[in-house]
Protein backbone atom coordinates (compact mmCIF):
# COMPACT_ATOMS: atom_id res chain seq x y z
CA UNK A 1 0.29 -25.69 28.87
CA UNK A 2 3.81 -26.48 28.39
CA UNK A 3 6.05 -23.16 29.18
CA UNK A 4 8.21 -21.85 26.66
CA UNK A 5 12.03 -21.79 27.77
CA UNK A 6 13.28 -18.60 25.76
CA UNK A 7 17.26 -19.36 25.75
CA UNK A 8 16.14 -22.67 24.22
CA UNK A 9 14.06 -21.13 21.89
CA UNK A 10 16.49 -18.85 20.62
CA UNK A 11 19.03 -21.61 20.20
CA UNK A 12 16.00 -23.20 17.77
CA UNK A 13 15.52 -20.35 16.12
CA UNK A 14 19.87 -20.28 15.57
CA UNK A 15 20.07 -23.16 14.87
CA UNK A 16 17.37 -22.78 11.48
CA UNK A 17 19.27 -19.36 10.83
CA UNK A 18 20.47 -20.80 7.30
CA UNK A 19 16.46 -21.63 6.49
CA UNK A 20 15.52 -18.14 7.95
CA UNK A 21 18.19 -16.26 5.78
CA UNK A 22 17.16 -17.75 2.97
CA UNK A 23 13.15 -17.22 3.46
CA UNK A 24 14.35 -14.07 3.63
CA UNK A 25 15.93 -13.33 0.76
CA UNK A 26 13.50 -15.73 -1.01
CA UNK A 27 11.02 -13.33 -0.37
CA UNK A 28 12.99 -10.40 -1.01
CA UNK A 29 13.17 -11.43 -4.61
CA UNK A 30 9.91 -12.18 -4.89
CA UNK A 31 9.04 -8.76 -4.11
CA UNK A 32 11.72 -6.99 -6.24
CA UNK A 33 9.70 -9.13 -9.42
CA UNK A 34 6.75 -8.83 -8.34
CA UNK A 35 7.76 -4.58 -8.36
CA UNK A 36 9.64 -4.28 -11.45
CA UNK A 37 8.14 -6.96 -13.79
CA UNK A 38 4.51 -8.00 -12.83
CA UNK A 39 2.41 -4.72 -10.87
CA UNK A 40 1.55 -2.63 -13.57
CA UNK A 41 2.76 0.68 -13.38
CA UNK A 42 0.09 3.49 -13.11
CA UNK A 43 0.44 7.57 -12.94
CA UNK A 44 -1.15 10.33 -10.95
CA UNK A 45 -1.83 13.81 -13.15
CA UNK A 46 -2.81 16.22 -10.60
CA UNK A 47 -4.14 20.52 -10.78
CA UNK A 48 -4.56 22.07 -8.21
CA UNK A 49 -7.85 24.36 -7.91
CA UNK A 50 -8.82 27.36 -5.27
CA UNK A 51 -13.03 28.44 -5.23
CA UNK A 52 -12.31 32.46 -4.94
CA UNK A 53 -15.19 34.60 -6.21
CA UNK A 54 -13.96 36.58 -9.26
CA UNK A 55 -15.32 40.27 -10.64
CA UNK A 56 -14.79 42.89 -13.10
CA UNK A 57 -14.91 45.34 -10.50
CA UNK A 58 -11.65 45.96 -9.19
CA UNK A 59 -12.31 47.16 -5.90
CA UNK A 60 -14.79 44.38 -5.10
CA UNK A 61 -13.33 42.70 -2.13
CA UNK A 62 -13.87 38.84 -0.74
CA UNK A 63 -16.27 39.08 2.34
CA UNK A 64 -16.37 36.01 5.22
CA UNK A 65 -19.94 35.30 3.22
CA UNK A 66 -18.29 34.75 0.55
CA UNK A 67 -15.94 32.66 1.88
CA UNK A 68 -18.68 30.71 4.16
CA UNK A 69 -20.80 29.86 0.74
CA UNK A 70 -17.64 28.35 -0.64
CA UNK A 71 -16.48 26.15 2.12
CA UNK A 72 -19.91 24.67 1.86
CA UNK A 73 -19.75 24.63 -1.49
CA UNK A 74 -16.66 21.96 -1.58
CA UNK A 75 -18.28 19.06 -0.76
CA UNK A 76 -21.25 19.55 -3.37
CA UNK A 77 -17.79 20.74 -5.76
CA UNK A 78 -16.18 17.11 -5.29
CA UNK A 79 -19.09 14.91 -6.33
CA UNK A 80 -19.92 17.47 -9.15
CA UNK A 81 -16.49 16.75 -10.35
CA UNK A 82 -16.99 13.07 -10.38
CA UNK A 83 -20.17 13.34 -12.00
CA UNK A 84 -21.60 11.94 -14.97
CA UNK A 85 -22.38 15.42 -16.64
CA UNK A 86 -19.25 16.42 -15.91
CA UNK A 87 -17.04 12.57 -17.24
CA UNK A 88 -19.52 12.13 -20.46
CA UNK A 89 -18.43 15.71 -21.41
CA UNK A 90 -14.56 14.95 -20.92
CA UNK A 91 -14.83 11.99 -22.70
CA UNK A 92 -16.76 13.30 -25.80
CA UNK A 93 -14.30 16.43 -25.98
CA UNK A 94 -11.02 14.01 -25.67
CA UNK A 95 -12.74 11.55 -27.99
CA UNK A 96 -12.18 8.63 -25.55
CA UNK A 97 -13.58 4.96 -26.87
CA UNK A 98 -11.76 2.57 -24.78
CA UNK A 99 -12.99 3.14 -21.46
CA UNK A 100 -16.23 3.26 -20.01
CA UNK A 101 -17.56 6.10 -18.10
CA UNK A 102 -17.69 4.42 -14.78
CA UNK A 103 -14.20 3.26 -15.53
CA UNK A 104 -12.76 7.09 -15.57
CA UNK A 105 -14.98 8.16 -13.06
CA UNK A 106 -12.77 5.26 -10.70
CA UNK A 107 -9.70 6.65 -11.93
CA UNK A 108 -10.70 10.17 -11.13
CA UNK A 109 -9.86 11.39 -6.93
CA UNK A 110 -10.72 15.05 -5.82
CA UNK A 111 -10.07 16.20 -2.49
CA UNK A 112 -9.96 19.48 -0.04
CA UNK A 113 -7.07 20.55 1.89
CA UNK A 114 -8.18 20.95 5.09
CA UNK A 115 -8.32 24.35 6.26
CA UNK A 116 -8.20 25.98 2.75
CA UNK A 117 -10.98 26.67 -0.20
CA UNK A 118 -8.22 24.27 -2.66
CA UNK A 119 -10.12 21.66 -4.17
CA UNK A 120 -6.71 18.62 -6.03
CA UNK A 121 -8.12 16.86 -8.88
CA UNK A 122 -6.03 14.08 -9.79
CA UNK A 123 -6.45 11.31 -12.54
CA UNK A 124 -4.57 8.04 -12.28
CA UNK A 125 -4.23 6.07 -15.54
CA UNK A 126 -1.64 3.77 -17.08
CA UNK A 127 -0.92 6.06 -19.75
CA UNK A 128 0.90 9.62 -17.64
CA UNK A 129 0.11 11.46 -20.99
CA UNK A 130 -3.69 10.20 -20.80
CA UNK A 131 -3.79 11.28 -17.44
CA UNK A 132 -2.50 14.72 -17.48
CA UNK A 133 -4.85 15.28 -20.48
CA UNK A 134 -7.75 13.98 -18.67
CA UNK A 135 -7.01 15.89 -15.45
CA UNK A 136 -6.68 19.22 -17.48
CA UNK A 137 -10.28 19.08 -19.39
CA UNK A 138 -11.57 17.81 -16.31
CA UNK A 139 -10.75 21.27 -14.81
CA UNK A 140 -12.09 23.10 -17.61
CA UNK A 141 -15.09 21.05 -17.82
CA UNK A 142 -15.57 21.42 -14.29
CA UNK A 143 -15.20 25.03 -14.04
CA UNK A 144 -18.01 25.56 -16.89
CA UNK A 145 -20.67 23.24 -15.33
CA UNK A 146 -20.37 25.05 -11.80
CA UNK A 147 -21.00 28.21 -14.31
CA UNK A 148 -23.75 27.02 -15.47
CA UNK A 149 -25.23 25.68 -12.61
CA UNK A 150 -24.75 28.19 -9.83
CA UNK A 151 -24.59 31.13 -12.10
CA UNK A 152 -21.16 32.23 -10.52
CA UNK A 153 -17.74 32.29 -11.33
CA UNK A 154 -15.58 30.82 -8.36
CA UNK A 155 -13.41 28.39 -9.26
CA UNK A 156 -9.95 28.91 -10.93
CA UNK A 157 -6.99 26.52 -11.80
CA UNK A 158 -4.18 27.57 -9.71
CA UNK A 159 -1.48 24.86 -10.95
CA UNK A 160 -2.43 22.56 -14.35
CA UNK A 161 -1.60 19.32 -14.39
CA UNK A 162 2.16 18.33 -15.75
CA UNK A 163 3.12 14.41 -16.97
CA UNK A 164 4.09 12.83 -13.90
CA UNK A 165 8.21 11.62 -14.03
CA UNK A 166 7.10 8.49 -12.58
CA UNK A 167 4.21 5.49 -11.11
CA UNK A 168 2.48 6.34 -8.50
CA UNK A 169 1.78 3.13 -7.12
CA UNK A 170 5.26 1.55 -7.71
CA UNK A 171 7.63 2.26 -4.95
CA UNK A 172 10.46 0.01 -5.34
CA UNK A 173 12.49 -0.32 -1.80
CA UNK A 174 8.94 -0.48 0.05
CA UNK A 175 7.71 -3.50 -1.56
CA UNK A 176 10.98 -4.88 -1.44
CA UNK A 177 11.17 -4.14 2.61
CA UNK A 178 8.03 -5.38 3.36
CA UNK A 179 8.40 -8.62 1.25
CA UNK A 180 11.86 -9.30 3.76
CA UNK A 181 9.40 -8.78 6.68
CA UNK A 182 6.89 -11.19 5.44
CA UNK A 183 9.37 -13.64 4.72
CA UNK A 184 11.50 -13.05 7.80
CA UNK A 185 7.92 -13.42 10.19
CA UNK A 186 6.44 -16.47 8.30
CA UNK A 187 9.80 -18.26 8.81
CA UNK A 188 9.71 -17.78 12.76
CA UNK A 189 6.68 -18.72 12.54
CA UNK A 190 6.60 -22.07 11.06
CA UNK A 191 10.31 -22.89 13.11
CA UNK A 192 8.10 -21.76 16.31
CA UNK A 193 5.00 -23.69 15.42
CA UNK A 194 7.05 -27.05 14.51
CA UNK A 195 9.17 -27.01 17.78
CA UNK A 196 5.88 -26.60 19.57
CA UNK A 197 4.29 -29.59 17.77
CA UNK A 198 7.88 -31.47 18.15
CA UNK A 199 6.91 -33.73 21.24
CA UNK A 200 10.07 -36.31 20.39
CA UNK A 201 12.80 -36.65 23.24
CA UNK A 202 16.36 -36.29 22.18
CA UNK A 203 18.11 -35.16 25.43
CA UNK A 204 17.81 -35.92 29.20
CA UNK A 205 16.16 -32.77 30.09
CA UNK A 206 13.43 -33.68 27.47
CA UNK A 207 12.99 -36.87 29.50
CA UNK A 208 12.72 -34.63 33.12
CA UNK A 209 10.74 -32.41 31.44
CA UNK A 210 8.02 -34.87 30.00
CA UNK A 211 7.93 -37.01 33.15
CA UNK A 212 8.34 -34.55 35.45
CA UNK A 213 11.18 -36.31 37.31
CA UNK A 214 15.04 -36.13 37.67
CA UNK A 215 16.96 -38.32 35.26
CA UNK A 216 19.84 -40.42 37.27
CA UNK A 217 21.95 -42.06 35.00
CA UNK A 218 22.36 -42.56 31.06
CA UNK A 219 23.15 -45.92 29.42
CA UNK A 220 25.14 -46.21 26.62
CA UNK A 221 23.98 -47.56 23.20
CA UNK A 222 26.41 -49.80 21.98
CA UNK A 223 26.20 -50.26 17.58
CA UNK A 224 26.76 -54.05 17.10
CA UNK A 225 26.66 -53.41 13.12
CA UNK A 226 30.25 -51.51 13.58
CA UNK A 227 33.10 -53.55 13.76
CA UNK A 228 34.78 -50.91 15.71
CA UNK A 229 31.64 -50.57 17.96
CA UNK A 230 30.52 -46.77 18.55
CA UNK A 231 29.31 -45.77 21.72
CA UNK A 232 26.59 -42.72 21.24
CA UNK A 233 24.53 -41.35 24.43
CA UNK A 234 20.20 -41.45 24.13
């Protein structure tokens, strides 16, 4: 396996600095398009929900049982959220025809912060009105099914969803960063991959180096087609 001389590979590599540059920046604006003008931009409505036992006595107090039955109680909570009982009903009350069911169910994301009885429910849609609506009845909805089902009365919205200022999945100076790295990487790696496969000799340490042997003298070429003949070293 031929070694890899690393001074002379970084003169390669500076000498295709102009090609490099330009991949580069090449790349750069691909990503800036790609962010601004093609990716369709799509918004996150979130509200925030806590599972706390509520009563109309106002002495009762929240025991570790109770708080035991609701950590359990989150998992079941998060695919009862998602669930078709739950997304018909939202649909039907917000009167929504053009979507399917399974397609707001994937737009739909509910998760537990660790260590804590909050449940996030967050819709993502192309439309940040849409999804704030969505999220809000989902909440609703949601609250009234666990009602019904479990006979008890322990969740409660502790922040509604608000129209989100911006996309969620559009972040502008990533893309653009990460399209530079791309383009920066792929061009050392096609200048590294063609000197490898470059086996032609254009200097005398090429010649030592493929025959394994010292190189004593150089001959001149002499350029007969010159009237004023040029002399240029092989």
């Amino acid at each position: 396996m031929e070694e890899i001389d690393l001074k002379e590979l970084f003169e390669v590599f500076w000498s295709k600095k102009i090609f490099i540059i330009i991949t580069t920046i090449v790349f750069a604006i691909v990503g800036i398009i790609y962010s601004k003008v093609l990716k369709e931009p799509k918004y996150t409505a979130t509200a925030s929900m806590i599972l706390a036992q509520t009563s109309n006595n106002d002495s009762a107090t929240i025991t570790s049982t109770d708080i035991s039955i609701n950590n359990q109680l989150i998992a079941t909570y998060k695919d009862l959220a998602k669930s078709s009982a739950v997304v018909r009903t939202v649909m039907n009350n917000l009167n929504i025809t053009d979507m399917s069911e399974g397609a707001l169910r994937g737009e739909i994301n509910v998760t537990a912060k660790t260590g804590t009885q909050m449940l996030n429910v967050s819709v993502t849609d192309v439309d940040a009105y849409k999804a704030t609506r969505i999220t809000n009845e989902l909440t609703t909805v949601f609250a009234n099914k666990v009602k019904e089902l479990y006979k008890i009365d322990n969740i409660n919205v502790v922040d509604k969803a608000e129209v989100p200022g911006g996309p969620s999945n559009i972040n502008h100076t990533k893309t653009t960063v990460m399209c530079m790295a791309v383009g920066f990487v792929l061009s050392i790696a096609v200048i590294f991959i063609a000197n490898m496969l470059d086996n032609s000799i254009r200097t005398a340490s090429d010649i030592e180096k493929a025959i394994k042997l010292p190189v004593l003298a150089e001959l001149p070429q002499l350029d007969f087609n010159n009237n004023n003949m040029k002399k240029r070293r092989r």
